[in-house]
Protein backbone atom coordinates (compact mmCIF):
# COMPACT_ATOMS: atom_id res chain seq x y z
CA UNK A 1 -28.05 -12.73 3.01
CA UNK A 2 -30.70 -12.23 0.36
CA UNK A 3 -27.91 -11.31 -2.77
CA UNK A 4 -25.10 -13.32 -3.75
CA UNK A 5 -23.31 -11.50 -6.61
CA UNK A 6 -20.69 -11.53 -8.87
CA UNK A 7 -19.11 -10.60 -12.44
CA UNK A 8 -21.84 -11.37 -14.84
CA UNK A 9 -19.81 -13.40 -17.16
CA UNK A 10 -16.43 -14.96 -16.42
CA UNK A 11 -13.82 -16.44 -19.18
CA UNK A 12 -10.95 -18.90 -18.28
CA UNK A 13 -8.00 -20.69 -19.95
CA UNK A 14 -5.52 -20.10 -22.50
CA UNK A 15 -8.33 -18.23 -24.96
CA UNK A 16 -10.57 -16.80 -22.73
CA UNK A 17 -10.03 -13.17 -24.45
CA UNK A 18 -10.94 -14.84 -28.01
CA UNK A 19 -14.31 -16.52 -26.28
CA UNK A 20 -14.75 -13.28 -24.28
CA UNK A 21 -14.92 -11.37 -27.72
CA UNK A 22 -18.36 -11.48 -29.12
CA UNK A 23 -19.48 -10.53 -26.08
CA UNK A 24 -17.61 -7.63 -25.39
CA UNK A 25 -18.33 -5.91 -29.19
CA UNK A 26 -21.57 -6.24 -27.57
CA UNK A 27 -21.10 -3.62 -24.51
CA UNK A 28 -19.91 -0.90 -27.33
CA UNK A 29 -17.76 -0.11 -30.37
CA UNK A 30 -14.66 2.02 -28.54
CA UNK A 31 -13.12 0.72 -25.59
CA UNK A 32 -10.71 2.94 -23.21
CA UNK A 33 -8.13 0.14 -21.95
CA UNK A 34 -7.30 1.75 -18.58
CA UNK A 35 -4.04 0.10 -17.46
CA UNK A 36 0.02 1.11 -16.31
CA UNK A 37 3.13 2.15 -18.52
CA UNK A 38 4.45 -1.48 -18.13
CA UNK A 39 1.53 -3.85 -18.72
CA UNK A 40 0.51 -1.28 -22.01
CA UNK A 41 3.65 -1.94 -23.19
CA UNK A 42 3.47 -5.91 -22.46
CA UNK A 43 2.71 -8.70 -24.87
CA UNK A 44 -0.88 -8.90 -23.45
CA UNK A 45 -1.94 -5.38 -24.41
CA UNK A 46 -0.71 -6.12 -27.80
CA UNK A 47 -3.22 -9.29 -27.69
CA UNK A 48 -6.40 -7.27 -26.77
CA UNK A 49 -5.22 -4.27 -29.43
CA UNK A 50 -5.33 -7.54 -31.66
CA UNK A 51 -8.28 -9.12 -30.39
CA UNK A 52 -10.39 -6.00 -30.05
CA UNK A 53 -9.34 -4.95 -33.78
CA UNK A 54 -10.57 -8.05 -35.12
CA UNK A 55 -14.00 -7.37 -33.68
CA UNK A 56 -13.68 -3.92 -35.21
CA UNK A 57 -13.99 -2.23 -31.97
CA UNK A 58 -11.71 1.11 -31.67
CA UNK A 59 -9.75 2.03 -28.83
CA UNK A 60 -8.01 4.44 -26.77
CA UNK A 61 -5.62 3.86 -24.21
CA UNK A 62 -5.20 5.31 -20.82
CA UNK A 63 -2.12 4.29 -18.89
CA UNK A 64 -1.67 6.49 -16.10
CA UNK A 65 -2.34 4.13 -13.57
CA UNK A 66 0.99 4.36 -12.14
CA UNK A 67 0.48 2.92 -7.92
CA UNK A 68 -2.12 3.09 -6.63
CA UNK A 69 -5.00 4.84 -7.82
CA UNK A 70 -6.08 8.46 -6.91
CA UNK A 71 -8.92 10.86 -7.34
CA UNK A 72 -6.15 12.77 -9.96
CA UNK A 73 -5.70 9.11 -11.89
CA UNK A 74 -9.55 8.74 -11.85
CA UNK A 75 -10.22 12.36 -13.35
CA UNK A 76 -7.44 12.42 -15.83
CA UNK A 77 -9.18 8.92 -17.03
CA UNK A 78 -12.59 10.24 -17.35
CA UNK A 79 -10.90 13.30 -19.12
CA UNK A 80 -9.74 10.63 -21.86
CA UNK A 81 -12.82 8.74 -21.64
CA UNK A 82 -15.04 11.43 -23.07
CA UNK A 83 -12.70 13.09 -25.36
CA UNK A 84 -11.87 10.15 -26.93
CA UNK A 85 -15.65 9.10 -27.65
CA UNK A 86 -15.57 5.57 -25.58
CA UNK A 87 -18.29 3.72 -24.72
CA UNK A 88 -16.73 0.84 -22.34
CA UNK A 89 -14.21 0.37 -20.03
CA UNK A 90 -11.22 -2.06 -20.39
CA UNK A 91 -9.36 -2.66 -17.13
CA UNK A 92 -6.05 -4.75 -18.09
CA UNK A 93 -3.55 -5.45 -15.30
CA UNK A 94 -3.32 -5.97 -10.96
CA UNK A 95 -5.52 -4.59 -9.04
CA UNK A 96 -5.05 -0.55 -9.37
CA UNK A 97 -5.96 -0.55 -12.55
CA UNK A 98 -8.58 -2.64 -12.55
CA UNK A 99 -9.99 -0.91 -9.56
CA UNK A 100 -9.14 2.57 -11.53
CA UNK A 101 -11.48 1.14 -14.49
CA UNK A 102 -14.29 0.41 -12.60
CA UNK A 103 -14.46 4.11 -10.86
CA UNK A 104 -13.74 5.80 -14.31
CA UNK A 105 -16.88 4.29 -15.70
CA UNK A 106 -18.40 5.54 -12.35
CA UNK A 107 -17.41 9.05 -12.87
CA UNK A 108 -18.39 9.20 -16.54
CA UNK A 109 -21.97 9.31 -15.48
CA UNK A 110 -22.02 10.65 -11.77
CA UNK A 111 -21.80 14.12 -10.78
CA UNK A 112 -19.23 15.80 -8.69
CA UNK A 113 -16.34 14.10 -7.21
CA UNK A 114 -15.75 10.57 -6.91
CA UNK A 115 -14.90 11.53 -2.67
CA UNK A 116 -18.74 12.73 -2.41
CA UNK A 117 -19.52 8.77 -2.19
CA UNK A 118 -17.98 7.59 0.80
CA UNK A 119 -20.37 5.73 2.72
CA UNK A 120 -23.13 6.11 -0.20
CA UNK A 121 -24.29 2.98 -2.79
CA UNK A 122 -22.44 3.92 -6.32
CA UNK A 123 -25.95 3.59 -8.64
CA UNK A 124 -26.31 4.01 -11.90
CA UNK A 125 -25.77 3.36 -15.58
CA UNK A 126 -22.36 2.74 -15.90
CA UNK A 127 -20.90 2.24 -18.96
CA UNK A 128 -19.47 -1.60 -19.45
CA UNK A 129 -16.66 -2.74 -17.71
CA UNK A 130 -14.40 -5.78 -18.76
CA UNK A 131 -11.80 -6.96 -15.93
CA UNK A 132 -8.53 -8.56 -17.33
CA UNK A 133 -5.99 -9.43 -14.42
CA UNK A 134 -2.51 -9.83 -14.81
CA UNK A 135 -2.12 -10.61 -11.23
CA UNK A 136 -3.24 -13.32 -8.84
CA UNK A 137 -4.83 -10.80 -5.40
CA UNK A 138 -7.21 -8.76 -5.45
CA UNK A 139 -10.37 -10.22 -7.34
CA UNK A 140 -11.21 -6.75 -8.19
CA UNK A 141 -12.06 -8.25 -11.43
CA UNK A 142 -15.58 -9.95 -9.55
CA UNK A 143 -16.37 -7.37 -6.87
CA UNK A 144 -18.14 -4.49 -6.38
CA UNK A 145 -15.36 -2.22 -4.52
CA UNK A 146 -12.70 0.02 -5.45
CA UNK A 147 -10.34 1.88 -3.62
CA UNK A 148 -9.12 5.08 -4.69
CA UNK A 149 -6.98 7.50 -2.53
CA UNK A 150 -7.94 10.86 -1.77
CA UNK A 151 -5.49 13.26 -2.39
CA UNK A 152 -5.80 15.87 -0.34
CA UNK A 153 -6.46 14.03 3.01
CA UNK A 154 -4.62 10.75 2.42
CA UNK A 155 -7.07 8.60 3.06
CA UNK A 156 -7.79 4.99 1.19
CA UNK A 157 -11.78 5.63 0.25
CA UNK A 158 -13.53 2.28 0.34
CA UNK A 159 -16.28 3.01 -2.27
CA UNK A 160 -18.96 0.34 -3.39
CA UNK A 161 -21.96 -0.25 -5.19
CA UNK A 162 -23.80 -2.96 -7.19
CA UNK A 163 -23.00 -0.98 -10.65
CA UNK A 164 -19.27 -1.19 -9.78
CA UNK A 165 -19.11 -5.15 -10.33
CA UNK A 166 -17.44 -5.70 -13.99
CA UNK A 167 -19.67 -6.94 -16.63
CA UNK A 168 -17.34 -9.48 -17.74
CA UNK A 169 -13.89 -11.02 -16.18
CA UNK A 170 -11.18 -12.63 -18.71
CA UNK A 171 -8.95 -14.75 -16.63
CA UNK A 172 -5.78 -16.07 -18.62
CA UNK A 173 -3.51 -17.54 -15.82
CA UNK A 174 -0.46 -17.14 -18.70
CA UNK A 175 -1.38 -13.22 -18.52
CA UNK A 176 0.07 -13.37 -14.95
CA UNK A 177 3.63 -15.12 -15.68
CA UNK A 178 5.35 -12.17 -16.09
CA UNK A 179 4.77 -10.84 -12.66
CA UNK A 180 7.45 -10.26 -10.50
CA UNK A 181 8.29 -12.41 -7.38
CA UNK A 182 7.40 -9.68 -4.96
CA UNK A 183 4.44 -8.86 -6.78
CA UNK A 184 3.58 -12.71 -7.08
CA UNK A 185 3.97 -12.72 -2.95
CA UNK A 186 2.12 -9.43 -2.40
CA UNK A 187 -0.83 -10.22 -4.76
CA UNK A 188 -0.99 -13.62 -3.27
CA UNK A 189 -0.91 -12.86 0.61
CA UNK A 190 -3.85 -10.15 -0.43
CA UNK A 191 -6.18 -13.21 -1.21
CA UNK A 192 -5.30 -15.20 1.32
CA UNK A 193 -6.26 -12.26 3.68
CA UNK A 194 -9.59 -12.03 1.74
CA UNK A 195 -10.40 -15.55 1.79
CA UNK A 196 -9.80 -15.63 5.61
CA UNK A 197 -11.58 -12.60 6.66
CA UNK A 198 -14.95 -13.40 4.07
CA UNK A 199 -14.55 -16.96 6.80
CA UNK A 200 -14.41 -15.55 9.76
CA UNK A 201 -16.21 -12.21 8.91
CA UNK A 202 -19.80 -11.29 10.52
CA UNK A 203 -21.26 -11.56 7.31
CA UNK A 204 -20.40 -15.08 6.13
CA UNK A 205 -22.58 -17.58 5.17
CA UNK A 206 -22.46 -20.77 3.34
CA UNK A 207 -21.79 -20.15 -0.20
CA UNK A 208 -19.27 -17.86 0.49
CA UNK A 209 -17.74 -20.33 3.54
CA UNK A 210 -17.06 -22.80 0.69
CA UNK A 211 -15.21 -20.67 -2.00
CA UNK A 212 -12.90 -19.17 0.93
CA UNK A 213 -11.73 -22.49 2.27
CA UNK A 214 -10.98 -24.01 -1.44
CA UNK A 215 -9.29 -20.39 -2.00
CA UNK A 216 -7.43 -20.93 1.46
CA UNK A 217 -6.46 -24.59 0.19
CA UNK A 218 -5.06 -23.43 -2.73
CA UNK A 219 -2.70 -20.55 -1.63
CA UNK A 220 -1.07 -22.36 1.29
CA UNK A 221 -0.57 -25.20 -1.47
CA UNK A 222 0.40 -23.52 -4.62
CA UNK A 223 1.76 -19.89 -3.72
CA UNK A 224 5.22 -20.88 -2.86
CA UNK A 225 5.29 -22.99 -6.17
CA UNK A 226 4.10 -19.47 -7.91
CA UNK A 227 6.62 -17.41 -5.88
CA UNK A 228 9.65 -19.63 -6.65
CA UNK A 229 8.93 -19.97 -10.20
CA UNK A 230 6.80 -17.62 -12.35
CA UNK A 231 5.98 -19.61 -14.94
CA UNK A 232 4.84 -22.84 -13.24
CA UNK A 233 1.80 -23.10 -15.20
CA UNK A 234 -0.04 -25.12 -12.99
CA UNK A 235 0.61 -22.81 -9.95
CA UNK A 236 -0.37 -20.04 -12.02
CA UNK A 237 -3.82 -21.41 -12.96
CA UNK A 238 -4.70 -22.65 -9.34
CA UNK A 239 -3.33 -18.53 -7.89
CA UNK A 240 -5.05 -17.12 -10.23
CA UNK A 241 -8.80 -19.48 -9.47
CA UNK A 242 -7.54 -18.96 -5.51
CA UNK A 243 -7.55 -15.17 -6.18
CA UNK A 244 -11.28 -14.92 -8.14
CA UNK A 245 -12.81 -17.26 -5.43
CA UNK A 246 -11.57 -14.84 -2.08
CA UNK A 247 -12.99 -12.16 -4.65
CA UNK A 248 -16.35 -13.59 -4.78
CA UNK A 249 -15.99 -14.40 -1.20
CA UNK A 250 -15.50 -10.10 -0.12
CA UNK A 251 -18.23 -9.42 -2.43
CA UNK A 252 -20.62 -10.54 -0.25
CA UNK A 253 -19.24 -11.39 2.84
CA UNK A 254 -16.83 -8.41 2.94
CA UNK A 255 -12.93 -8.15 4.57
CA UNK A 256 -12.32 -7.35 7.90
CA UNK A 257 -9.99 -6.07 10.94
CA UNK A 258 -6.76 -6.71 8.51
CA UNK A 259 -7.51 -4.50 5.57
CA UNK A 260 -9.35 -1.82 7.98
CA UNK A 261 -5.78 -1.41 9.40
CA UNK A 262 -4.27 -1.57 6.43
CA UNK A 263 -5.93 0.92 4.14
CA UNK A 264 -4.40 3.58 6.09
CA UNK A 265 -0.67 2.44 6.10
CA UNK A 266 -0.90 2.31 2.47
CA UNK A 267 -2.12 5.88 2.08
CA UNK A 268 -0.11 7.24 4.35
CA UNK A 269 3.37 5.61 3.74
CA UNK A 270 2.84 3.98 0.39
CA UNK A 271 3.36 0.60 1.31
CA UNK A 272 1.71 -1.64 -1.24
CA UNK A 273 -1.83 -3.07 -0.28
CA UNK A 274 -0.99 -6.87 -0.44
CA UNK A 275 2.60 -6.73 1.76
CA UNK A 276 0.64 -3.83 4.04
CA UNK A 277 -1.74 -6.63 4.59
CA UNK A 278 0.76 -9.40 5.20
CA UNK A 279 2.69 -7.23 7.70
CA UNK A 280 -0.19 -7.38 9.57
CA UNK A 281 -1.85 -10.59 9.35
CA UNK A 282 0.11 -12.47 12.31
CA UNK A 283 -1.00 -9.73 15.28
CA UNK A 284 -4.86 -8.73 13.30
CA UNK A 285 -5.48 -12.29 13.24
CA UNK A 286 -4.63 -13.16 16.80
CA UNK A 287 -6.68 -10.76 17.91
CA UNK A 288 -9.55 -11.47 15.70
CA UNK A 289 -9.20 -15.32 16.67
CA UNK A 290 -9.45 -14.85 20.52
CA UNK A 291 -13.32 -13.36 19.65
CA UNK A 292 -14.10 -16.47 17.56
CA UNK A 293 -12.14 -19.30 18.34
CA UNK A 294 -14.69 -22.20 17.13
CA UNK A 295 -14.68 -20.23 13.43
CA UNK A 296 -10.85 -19.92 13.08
CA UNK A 297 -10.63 -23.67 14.35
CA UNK A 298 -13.12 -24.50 11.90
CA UNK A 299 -11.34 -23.08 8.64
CA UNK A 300 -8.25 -24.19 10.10
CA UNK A 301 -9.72 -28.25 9.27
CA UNK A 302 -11.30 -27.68 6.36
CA UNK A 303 -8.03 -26.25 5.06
CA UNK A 304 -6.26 -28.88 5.54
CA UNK A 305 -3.74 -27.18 8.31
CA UNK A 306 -5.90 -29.30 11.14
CA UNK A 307 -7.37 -32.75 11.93
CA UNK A 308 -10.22 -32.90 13.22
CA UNK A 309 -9.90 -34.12 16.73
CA UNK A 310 -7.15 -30.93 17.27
CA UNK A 311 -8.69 -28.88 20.15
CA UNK A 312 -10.13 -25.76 18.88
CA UNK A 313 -7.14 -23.36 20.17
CA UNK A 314 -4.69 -25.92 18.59
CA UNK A 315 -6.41 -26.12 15.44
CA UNK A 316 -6.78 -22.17 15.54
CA UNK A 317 -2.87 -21.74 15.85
CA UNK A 318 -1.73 -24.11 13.20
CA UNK A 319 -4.02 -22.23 10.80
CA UNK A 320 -2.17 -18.98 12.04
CA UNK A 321 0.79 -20.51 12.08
CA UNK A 322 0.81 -21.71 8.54
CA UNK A 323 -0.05 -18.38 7.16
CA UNK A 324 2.65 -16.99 9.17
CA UNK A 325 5.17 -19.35 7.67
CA UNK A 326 3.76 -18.53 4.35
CA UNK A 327 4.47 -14.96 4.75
CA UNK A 328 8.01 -15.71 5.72
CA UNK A 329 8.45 -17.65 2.82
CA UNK A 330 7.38 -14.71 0.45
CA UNK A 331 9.95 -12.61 2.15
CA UNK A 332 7.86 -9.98 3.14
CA UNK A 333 9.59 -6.97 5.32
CA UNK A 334 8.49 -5.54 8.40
CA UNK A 335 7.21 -1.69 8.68
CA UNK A 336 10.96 -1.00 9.85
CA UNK A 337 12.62 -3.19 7.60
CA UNK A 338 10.40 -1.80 4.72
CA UNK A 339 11.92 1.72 5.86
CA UNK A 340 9.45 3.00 7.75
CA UNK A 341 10.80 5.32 10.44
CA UNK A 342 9.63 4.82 14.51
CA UNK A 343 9.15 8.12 15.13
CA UNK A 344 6.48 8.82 11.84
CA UNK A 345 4.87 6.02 12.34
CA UNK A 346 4.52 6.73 16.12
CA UNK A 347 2.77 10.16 15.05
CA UNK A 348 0.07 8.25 12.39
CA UNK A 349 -1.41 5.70 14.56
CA UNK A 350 -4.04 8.15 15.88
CA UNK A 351 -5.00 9.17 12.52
CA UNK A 352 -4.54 5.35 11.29
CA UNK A 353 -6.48 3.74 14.17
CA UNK A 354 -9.68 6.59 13.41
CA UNK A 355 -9.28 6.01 9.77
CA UNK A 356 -9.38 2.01 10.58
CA UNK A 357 -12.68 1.99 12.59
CA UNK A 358 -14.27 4.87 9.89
CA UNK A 359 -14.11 2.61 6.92
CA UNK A 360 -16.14 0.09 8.46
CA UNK A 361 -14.42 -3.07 8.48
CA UNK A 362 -13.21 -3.56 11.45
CA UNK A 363 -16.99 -3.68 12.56
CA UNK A 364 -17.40 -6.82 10.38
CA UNK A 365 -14.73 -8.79 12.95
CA UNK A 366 -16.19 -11.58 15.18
CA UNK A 367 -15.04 -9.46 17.86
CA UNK A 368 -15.49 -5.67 19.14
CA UNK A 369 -12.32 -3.64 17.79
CA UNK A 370 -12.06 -0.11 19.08
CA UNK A 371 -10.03 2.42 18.04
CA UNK A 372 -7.94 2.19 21.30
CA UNK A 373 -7.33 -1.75 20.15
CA UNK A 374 -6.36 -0.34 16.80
CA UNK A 375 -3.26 2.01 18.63
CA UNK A 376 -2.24 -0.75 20.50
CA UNK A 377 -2.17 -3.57 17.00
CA UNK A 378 -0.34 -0.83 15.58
CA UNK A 379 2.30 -0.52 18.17
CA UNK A 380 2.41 -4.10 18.53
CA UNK A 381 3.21 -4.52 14.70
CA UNK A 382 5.31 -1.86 14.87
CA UNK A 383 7.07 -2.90 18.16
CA UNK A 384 7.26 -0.03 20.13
């Protein structure tokens, strides 16, 4: 690993947008706040309108963000963007719009459409971007991914590059008290899954083996604490570190078999990222952990779910089992139970399983996944 990266500058506690300020009148004098209709009409938005005003920096706001983000969302931004006359991005909210800022400010400079860079580096001079979370998941606020549906073939597009990492995160664990249990759960389980697969991942190395067990630590600890009660202040502040630590962690050690699997049940039947993730985590990470036994075991101890004289295969299956529990706990449905019909589903998984293996992912797994392994996970999650 010759690179470790991550957001440039990063602001936490209670007044992290105040200290955040002088630096972000320096990236440019109007800012498009890219966000959804219910965060721009939260508390917080007023707070940056505030904020941003006091630094006498204009601003526009673009709020159709509404899901999760498409190659329509991303043009209508840029379309506001430039007639508007900004010059940075603000991303303020979960992970869509966050992940919708950072490809706006890609598309204000790039030709063409933002589907021509599948599989290609996203270079270039991008206009500033600030990342403001509201939830506690995806650490799109330090990495440099976004995901951004295609429209017309329903596909989850995967795009990266160096100039997509934010200049500047603003982490105010009080911004994400207002989140709703399910998104609390959803948000949650989605950086547990990163912070597990940037361990056990192909590409891991040290630095990022460190921030993924603390980030492990601290979910299995504090998310039901964050789930039961919102506004456990404590829970929120050690979700929200959890969920910028498994962010560093994919930014340069990268996910694996679970979110290759999941990108395409999201596209294809809407299911929110984090809960598509969760659904799968119990049969993705079996499979994963018969292919590396040793590194399962090993984040299994140093989270805390193991002792160290626990055989490898026990210490492997109280890690799995934990994470299993925890995704009881959050409630989180199965595909049928989440309304998902047999008979769909039973059509997709050829499509699903290609799409899977074609974004890459998978082929960061400790173990060989195929796109016949794929059909059968699938019909094992499923249960037919």
């Amino acid at each position: 690993m010759a690179v470790f990266s991550m957001t440039d500058k990063v602001f936490f506690g209670s007044d992290a947008l105040g200290e955040a300020m002088p630096y972000i009148a320096a990236c440019g004098g109007k800012a498009l706040i890219v966000t959804g209709k219910h965060v721009g009409r939260s508390p917080m938005m007023d707070q940056l309108k505030e904020k941003l005003a006091q630094s006498h920096i204009d601003a526009a706001v673009f709020n159709g963000i509404t899901g999760e983000p498409t190659d329509a969302m991303i043009r209508a931004g840029v379309e506001v963007y430039r007639k508007e006359g900004c010059d940075m991005i603000i991303g303020l909210g979960g992970g869509s719009p966050l992940d919708s800022a950072k490809a706006i400010a890609a598309m204000t400079v790039l030709p063409g459409s933002i589907s021509d860079y599948i599989g290609k580096s996203i270079e270039g001079d991008l206009p500033s971007v600030i990342a403001i979370p509201t939830t506690s998941g995806t650490g799109s606020e330090t990495t440099k991914f976004t995901v951004i549906t295609d429209s017309k073939t329903d596909v989850k597009m995967l795009l990266k590059g160096e100039a997509l990492v934010p200049d500047i995160a603003v982490l105010n664990p009080a911004f994400c008290e207002d989140m709703p249990k399910k998104i609390t759960a959803c948000t949650g389980l989605d950086a547990l899954t990163h912070a597990v697969e940037a361990f056990t991942s192909k590409k891991a190395f040290a630095l990022t083996d460190t921030l993924a067990v603390s980030a492990v630590r601290r979910i299995l600890q504090y998310l039901p604490a964050a789930y039961d009660n919102g506004y456990d202040a404590e829970a929120r502040e050690q979700m929200l570190t959890a969920a910028f630590e498994a962010g560093v962690c994919i930014n340069n050690s990268s996910v694996t078999l679970v979110h290759g699997m999941s990108r395409p049940i999201g596209a294809l039947f809407h299911v929110p990222h984090g809960m598509s993730n969760a659904m799968l985590l119990d049969v993705c990470l079996h499979f994963a952990a018969e292919g590396a036994p040793e590194r399962f075991a090993k984040l299994s101890r140093e989270a805390g779910c193991a002792d160290e004289s626990c055989p490898d295969s026990d210490a492997c299956e109280k890690l799995l089992s934990a994470i299993n529990h925890l995704v009881k706990y959050c409630h989180i449905p199965t595909l049928k139970e989440y309304g998902i019909g047999e008979e769909a589903f039973r059509k997709a998984i050829p499509k699903m399983a290609a799409d899977a293996v074609a974004s890459g992912s998978p082929a960061n797994t400790r173990r060989a996944v195929s796109e016949e392994d794929c059909v059968t996970m699938y019909r094992k999650i499923y249960g037919i």
